[in-house]
PDB file of N, CA and C in Angstrom:
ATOM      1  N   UNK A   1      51.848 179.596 142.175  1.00  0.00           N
ATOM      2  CA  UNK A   1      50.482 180.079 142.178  1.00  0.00           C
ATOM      3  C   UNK A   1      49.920 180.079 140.764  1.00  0.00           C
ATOM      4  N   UNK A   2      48.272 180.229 140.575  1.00  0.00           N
ATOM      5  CA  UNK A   2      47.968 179.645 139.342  1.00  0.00           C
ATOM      6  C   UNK A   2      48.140 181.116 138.890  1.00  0.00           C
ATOM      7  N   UNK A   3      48.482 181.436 137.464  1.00  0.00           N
ATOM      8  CA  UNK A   3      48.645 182.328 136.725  1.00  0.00           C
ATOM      9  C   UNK A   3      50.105 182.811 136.597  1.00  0.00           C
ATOM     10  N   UNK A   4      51.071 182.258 137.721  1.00  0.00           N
ATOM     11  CA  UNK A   4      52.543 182.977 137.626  1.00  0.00           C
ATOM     12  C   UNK A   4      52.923 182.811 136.513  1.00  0.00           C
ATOM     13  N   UNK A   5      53.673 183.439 136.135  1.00  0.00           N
ATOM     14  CA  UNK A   5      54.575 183.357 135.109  1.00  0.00           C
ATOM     15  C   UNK A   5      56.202 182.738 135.872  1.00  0.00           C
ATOM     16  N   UNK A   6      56.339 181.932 134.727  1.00  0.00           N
ATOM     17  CA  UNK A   6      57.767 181.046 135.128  1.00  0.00           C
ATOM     18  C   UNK A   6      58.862 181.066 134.128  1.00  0.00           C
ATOM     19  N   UNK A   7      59.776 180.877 133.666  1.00  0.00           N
ATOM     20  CA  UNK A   7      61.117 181.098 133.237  1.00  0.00           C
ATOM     21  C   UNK A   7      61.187 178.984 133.450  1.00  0.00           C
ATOM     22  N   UNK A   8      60.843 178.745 132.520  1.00  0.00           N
ATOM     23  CA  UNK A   8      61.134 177.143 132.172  1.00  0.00           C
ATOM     24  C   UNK A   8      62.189 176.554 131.182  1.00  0.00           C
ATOM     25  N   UNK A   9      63.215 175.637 132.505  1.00  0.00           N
ATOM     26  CA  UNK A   9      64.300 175.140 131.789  1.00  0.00           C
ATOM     27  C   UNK A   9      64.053 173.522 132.113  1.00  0.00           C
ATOM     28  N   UNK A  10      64.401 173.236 130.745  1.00  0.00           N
ATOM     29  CA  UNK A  10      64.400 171.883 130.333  1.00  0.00           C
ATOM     30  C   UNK A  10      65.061 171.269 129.055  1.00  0.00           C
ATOM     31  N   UNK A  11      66.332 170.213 129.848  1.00  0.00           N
ATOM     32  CA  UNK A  11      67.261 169.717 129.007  1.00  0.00           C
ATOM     33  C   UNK A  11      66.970 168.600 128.579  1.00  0.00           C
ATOM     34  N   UNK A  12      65.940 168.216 127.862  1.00  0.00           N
ATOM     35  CA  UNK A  12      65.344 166.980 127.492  1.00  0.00           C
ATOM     36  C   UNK A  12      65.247 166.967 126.382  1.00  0.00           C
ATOM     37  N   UNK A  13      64.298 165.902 126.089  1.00  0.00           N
ATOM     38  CA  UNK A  13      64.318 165.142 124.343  1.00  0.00           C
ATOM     39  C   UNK A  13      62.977 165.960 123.921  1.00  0.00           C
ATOM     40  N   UNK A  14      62.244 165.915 125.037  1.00  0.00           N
ATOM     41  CA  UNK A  14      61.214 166.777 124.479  1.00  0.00           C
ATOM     42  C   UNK A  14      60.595 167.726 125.327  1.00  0.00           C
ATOM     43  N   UNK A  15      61.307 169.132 125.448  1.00  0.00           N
ATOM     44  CA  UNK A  15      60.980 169.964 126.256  1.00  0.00           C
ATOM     45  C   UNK A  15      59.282 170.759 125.972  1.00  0.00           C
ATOM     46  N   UNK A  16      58.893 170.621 125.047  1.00  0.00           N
ATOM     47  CA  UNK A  16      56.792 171.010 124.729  1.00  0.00           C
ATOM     48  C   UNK A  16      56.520 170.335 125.811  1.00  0.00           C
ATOM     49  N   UNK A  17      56.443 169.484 125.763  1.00  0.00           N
ATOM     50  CA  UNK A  17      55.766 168.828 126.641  1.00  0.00           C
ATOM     51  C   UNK A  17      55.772 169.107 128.309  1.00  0.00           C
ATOM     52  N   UNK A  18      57.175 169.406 129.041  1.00  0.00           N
ATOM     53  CA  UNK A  18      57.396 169.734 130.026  1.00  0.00           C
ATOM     54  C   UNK A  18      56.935 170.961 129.701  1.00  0.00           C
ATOM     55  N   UNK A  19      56.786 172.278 129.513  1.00  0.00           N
ATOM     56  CA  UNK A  19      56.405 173.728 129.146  1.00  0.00           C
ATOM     57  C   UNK A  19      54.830 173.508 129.257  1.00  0.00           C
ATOM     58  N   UNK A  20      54.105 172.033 128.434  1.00  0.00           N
ATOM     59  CA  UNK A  20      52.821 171.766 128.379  1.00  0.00           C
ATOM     60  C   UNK A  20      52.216 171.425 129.930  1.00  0.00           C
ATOM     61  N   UNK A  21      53.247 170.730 130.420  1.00  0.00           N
ATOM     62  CA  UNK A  21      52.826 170.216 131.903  1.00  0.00           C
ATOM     63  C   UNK A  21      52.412 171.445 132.673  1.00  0.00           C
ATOM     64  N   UNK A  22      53.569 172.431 132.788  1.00  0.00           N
ATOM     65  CA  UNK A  22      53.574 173.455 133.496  1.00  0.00           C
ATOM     66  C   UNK A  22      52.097 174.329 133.570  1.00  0.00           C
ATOM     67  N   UNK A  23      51.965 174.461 132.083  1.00  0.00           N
ATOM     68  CA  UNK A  23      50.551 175.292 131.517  1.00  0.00           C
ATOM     69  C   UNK A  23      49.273 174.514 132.542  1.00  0.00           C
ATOM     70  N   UNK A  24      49.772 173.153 132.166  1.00  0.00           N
ATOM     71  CA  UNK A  24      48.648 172.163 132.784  1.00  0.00           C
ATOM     72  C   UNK A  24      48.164 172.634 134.721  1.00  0.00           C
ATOM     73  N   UNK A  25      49.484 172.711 135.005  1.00  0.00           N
ATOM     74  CA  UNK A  25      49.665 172.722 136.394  1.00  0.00           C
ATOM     75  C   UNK A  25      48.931 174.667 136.743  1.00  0.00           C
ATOM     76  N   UNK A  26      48.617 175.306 135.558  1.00  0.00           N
ATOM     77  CA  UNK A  26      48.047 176.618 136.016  1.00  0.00           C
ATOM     78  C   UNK A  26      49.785 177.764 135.677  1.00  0.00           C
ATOM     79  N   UNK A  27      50.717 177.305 135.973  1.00  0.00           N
ATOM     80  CA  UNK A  27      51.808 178.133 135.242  1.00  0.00           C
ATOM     81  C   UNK A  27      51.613 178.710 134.158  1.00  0.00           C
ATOM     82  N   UNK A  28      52.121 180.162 133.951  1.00  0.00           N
ATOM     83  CA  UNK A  28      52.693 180.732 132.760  1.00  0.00           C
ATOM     84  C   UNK A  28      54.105 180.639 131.946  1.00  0.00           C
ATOM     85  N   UNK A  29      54.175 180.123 131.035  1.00  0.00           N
ATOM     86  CA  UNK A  29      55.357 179.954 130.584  1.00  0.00           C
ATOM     87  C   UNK A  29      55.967 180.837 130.387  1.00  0.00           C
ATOM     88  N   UNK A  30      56.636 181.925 130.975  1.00  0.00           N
ATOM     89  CA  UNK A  30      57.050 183.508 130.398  1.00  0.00           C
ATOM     90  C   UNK A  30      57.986 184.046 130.173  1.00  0.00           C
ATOM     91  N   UNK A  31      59.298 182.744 130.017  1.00  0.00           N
ATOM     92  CA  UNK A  31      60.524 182.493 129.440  1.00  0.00           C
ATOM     93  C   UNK A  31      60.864 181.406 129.341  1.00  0.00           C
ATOM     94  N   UNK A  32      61.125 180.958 128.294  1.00  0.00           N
ATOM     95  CA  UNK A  32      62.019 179.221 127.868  1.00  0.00           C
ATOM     96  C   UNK A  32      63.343 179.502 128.052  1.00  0.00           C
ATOM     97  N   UNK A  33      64.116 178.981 128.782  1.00  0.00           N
ATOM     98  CA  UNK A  33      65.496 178.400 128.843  1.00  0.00           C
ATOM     99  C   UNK A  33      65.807 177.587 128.245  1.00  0.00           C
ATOM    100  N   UNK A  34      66.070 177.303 126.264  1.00  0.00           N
ATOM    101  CA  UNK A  34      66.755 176.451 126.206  1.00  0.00           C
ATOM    102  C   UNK A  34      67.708 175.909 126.135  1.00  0.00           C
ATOM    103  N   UNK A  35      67.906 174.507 126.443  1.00  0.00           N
ATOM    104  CA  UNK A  35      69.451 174.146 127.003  1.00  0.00           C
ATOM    105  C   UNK A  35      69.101 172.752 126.066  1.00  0.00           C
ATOM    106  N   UNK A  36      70.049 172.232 125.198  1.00  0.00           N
ATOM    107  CA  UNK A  36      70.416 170.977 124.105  1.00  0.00           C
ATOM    108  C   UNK A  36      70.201 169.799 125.455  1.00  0.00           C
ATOM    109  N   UNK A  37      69.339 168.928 124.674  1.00  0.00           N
ATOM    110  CA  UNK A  37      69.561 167.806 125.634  1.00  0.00           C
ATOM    111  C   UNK A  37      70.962 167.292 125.750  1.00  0.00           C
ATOM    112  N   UNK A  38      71.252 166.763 127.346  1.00  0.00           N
ATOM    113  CA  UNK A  38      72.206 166.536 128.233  1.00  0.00           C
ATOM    114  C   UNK A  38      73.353 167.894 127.971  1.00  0.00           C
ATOM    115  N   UNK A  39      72.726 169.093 127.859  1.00  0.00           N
ATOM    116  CA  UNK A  39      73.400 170.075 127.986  1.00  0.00           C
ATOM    117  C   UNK A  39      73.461 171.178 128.782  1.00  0.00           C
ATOM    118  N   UNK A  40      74.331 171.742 129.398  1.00  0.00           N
ATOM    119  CA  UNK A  40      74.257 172.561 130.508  1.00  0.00           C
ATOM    120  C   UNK A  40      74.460 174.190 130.287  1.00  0.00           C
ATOM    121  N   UNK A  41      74.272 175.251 130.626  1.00  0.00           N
ATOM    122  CA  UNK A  41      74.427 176.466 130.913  1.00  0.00           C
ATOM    123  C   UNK A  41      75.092 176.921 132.596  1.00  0.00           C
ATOM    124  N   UNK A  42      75.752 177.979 132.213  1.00  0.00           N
ATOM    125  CA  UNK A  42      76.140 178.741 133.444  1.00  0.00           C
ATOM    126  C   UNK A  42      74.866 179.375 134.547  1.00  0.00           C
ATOM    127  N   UNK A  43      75.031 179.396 135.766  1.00  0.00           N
ATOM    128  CA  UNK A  43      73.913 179.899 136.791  1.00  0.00           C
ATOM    129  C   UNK A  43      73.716 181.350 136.264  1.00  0.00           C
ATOM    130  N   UNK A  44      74.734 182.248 135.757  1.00  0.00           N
ATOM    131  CA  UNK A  44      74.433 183.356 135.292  1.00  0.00           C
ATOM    132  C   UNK A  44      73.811 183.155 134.152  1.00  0.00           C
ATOM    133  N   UNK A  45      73.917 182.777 133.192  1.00  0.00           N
ATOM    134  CA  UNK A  45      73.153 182.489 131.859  1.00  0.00           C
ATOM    135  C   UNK A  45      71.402 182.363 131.992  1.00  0.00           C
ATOM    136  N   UNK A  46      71.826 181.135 132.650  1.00  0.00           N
ATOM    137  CA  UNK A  46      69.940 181.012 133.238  1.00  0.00           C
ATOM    138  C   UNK A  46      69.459 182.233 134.029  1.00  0.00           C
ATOM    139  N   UNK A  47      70.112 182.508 134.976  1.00  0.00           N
ATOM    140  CA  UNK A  47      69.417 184.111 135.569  1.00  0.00           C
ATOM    141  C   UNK A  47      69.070 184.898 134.458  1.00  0.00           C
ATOM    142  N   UNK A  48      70.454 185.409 133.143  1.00  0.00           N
ATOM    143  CA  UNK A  48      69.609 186.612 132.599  1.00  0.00           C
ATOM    144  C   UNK A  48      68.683 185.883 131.638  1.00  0.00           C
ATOM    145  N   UNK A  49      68.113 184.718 131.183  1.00  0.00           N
ATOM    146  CA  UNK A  49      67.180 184.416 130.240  1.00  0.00           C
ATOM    147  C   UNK A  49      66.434 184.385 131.132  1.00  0.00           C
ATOM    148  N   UNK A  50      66.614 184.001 132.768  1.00  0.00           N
ATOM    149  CA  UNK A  50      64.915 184.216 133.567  1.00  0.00           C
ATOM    150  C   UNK A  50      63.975 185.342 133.400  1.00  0.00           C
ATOM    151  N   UNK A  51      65.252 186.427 133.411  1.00  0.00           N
ATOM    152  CA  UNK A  51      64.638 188.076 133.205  1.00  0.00           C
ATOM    153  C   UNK A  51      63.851 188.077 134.701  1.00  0.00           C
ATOM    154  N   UNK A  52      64.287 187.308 135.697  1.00  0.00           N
ATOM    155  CA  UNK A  52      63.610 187.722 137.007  1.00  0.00           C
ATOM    156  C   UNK A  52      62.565 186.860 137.544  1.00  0.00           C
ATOM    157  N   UNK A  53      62.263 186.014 136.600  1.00  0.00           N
ATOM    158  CA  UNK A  53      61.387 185.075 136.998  1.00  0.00           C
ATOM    159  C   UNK A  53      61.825 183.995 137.943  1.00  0.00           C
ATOM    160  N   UNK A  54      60.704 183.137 138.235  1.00  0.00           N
ATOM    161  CA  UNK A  54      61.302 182.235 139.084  1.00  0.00           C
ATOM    162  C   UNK A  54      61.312 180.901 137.738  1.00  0.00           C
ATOM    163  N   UNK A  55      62.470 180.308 138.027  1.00  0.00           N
ATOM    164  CA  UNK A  55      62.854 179.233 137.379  1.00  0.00           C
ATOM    165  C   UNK A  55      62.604 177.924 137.862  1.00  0.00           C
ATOM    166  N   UNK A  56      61.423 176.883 137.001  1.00  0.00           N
ATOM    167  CA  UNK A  56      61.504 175.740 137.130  1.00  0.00           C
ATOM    168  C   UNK A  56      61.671 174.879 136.389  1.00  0.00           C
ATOM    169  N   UNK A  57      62.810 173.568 136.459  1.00  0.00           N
ATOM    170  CA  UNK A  57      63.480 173.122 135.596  1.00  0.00           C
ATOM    171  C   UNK A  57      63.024 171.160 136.063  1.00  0.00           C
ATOM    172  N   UNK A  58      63.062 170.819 135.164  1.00  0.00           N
ATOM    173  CA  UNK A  58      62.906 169.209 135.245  1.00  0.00           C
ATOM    174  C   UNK A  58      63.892 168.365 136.792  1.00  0.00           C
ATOM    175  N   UNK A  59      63.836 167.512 137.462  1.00  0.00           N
ATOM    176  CA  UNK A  59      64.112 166.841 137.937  1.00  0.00           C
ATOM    177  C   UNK A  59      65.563 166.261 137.109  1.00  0.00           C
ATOM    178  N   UNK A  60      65.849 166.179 136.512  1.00  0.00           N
ATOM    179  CA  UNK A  60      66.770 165.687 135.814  1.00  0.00           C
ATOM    180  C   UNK A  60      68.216 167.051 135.484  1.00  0.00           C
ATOM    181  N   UNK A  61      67.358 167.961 135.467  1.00  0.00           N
ATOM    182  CA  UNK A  61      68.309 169.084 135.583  1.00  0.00           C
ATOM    183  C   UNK A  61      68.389 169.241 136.947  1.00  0.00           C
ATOM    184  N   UNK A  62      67.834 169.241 137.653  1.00  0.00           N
ATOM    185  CA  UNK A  62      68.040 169.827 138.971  1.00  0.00           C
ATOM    186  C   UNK A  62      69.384 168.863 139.603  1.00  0.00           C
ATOM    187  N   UNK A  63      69.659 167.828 138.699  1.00  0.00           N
ATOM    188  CA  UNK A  63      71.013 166.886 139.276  1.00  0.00           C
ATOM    189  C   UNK A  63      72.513 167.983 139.003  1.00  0.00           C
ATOM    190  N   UNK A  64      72.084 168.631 137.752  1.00  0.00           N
ATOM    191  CA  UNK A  64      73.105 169.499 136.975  1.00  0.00           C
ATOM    192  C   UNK A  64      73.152 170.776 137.204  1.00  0.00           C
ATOM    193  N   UNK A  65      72.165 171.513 137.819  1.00  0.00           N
ATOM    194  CA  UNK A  65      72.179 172.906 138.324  1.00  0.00           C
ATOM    195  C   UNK A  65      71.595 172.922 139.648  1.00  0.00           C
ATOM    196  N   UNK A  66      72.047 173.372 140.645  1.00  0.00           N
ATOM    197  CA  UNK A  66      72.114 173.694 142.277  1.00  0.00           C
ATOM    198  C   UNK A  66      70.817 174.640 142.022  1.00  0.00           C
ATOM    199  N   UNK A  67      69.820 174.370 142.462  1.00  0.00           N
ATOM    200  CA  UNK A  67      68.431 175.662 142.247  1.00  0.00           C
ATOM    201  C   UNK A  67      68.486 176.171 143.509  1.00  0.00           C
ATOM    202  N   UNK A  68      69.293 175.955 144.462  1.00  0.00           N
ATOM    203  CA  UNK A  68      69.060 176.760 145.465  1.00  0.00           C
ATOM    204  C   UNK A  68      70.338 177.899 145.093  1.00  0.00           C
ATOM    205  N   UNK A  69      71.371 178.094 144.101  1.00  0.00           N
ATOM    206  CA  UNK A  69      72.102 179.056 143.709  1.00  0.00           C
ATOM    207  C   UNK A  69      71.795 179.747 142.978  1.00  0.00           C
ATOM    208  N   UNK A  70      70.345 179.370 142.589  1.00  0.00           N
ATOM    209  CA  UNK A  70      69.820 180.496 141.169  1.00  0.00           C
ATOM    210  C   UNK A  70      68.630 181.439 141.563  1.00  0.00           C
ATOM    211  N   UNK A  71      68.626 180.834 143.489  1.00  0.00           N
ATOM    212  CA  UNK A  71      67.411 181.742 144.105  1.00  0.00           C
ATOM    213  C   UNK A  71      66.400 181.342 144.031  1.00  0.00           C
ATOM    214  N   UNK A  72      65.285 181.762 143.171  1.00  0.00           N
ATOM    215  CA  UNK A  72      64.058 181.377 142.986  1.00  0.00           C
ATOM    216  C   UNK A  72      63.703 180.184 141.962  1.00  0.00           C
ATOM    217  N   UNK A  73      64.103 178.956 142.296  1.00  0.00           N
ATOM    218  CA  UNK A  73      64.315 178.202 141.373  1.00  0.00           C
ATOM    219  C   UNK A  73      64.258 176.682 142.407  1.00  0.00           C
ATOM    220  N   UNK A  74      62.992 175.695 140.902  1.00  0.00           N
ATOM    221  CA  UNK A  74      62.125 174.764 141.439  1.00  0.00           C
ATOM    222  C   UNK A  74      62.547 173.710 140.407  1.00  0.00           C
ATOM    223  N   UNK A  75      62.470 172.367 140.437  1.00  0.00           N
ATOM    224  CA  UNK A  75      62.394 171.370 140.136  1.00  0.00           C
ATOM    225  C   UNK A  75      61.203 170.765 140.637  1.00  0.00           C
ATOM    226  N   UNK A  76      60.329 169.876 139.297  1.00  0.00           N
ATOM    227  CA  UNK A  76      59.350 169.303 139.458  1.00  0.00           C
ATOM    228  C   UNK A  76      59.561 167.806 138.685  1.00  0.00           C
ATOM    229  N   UNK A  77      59.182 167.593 139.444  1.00  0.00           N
ATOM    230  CA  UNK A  77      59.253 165.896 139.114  1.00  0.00           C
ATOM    231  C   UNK A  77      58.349 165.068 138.274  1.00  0.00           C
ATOM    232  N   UNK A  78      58.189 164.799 137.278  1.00  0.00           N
ATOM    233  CA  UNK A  78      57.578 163.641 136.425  1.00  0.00           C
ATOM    234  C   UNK A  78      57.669 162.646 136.233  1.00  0.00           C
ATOM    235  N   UNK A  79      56.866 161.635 135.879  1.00  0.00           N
ATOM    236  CA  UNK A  79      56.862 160.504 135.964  1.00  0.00           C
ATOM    237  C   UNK A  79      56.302 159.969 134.381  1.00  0.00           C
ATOM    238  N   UNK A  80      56.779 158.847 134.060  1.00  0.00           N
ATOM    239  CA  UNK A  80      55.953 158.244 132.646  1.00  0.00           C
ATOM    240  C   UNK A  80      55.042 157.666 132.862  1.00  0.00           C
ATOM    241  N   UNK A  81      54.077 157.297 132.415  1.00  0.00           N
ATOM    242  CA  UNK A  81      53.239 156.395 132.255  1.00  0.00           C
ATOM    243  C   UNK A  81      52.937 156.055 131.587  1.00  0.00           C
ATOM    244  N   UNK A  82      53.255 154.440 131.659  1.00  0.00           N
ATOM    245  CA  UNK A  82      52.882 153.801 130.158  1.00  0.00           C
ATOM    246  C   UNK A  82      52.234 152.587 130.709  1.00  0.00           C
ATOM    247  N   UNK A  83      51.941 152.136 129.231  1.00  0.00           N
ATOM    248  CA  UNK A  83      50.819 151.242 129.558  1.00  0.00           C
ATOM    249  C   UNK A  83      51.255 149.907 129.797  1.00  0.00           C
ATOM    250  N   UNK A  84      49.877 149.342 130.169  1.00  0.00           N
ATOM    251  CA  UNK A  84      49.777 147.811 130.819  1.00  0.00           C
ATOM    252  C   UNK A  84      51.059 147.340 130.092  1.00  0.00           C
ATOM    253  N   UNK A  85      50.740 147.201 128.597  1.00  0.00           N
ATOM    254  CA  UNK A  85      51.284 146.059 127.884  1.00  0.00           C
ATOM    255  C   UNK A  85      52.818 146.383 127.336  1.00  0.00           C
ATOM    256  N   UNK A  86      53.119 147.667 128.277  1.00  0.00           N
ATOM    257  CA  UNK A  86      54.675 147.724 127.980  1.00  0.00           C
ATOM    258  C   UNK A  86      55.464 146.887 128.881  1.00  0.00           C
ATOM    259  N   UNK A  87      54.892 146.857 130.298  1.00  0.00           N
ATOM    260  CA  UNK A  87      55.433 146.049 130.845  1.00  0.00           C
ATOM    261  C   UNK A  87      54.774 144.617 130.923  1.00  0.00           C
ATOM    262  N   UNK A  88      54.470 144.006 130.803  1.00  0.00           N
ATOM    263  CA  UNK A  88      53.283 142.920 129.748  1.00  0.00           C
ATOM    264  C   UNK A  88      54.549 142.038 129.315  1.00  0.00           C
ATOM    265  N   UNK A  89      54.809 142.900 128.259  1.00  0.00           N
ATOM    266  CA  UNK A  89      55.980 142.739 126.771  1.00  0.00           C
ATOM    267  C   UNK A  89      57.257 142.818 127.840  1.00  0.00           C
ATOM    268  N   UNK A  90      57.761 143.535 128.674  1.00  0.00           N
ATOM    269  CA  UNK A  90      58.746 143.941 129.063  1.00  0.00           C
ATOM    270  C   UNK A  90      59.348 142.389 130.387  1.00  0.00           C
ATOM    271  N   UNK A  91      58.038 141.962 130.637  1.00  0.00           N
ATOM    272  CA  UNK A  91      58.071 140.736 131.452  1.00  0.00           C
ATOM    273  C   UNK A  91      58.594 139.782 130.905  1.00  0.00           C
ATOM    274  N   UNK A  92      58.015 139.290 129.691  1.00  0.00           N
ATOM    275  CA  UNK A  92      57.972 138.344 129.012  1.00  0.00           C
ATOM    276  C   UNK A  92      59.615 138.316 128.482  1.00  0.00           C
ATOM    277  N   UNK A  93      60.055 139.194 127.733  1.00  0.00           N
ATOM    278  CA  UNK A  93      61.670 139.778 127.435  1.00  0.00           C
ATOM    279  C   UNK A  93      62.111 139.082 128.377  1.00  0.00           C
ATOM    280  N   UNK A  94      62.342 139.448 129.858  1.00  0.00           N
ATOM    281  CA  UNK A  94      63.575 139.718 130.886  1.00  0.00           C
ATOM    282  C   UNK A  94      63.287 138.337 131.143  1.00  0.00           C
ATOM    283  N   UNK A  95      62.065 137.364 131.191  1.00  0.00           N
ATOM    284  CA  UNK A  95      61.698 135.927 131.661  1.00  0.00           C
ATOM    285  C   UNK A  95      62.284 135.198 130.793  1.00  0.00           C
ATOM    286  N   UNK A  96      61.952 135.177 129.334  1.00  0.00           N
ATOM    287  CA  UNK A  96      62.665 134.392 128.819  1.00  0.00           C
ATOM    288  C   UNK A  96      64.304 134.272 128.931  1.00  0.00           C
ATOM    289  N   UNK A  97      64.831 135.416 128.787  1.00  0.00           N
ATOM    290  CA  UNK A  97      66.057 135.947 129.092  1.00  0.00           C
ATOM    291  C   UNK A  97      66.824 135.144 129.821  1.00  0.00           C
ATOM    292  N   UNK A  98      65.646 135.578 131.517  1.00  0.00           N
ATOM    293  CA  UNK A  98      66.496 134.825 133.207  1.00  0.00           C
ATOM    294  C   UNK A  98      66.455 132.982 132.561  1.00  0.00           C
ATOM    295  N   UNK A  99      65.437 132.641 132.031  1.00  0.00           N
ATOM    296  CA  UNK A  99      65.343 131.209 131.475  1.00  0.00           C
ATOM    297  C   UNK A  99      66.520 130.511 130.539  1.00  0.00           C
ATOM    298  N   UNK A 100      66.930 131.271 129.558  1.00  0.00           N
ATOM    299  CA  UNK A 100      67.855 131.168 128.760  1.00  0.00           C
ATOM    300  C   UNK A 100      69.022 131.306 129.519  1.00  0.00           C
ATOM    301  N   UNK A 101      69.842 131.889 130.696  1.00  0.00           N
ATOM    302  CA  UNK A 101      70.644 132.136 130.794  1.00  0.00           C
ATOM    303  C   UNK A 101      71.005 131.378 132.277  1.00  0.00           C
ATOM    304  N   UNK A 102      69.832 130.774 132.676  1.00  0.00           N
ATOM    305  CA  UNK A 102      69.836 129.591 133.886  1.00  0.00           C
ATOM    306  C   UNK A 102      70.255 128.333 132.883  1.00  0.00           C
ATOM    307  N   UNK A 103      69.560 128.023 131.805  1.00  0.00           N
ATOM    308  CA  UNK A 103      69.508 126.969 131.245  1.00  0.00           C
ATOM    309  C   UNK A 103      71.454 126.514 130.216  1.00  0.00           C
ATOM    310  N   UNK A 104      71.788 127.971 130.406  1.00  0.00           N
ATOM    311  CA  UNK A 104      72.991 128.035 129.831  1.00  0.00           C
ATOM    312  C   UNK A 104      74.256 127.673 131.215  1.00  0.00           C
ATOM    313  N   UNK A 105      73.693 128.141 132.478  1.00  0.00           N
ATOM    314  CA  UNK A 105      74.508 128.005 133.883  1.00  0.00           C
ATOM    315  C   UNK A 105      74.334 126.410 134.327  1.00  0.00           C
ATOM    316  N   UNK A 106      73.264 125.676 133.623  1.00  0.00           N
ATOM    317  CA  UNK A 106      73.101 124.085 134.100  1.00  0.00           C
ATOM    318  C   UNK A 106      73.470 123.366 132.703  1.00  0.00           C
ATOM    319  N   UNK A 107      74.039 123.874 131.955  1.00  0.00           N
ATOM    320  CA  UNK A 107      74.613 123.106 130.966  1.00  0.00           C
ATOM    321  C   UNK A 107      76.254 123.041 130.906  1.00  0.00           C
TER     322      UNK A 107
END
């Protein structure tokens, strides 16, 4: 609901940003859980830094912590978006690539 306050865990490279999403989405940020990227905590650990809140944690954590054992606890899913010309550039890479490596299988 818009205004809750949430208990946000996120084991990433850049957890502002996920904390920023949340704000975005109408959340209160009203405890950070932090956890070192690709690093984990105990289900008790995260409970007492929730302080009671409900906990929502990245999609990527939710592979590493069971949120249905921590009770009130959500995973939200993000997505990147990037632009045209990453995959543009990213075409061009893997084409020449498949080309080079056909041309190496008929030689």
């Amino acid at each position: 609901r818009r205004g809750e306050a949430v208990a946000a865990l996120a084991g990433i490279g850049n957890p502002g940003r996920f904390y920023r999403t949340l704000e975005g989405l109408g959340l209160r940020v009203g405890a950070v859980i932090g956890v070192p990227d690709h690093g984990t905590l105990s289900p008790q650990a995260i409970l007492r830094r929730a302080a009671g809140l409900p906990v929502v944690m990245t999609e990527k954590d939710e592979v590493k912590y069971n949120p249905h054992s921590l009770g009130r606890a959500y995973a939200l899913g993000v997505e990147a978006a990037l632009p045209r010309i990453f995959y543009d550039r990213l075409d061009l890479l893997l084409g020449g690539a498949m080309a080079r490596a056909a041309a190496r299988k008929e030689a």
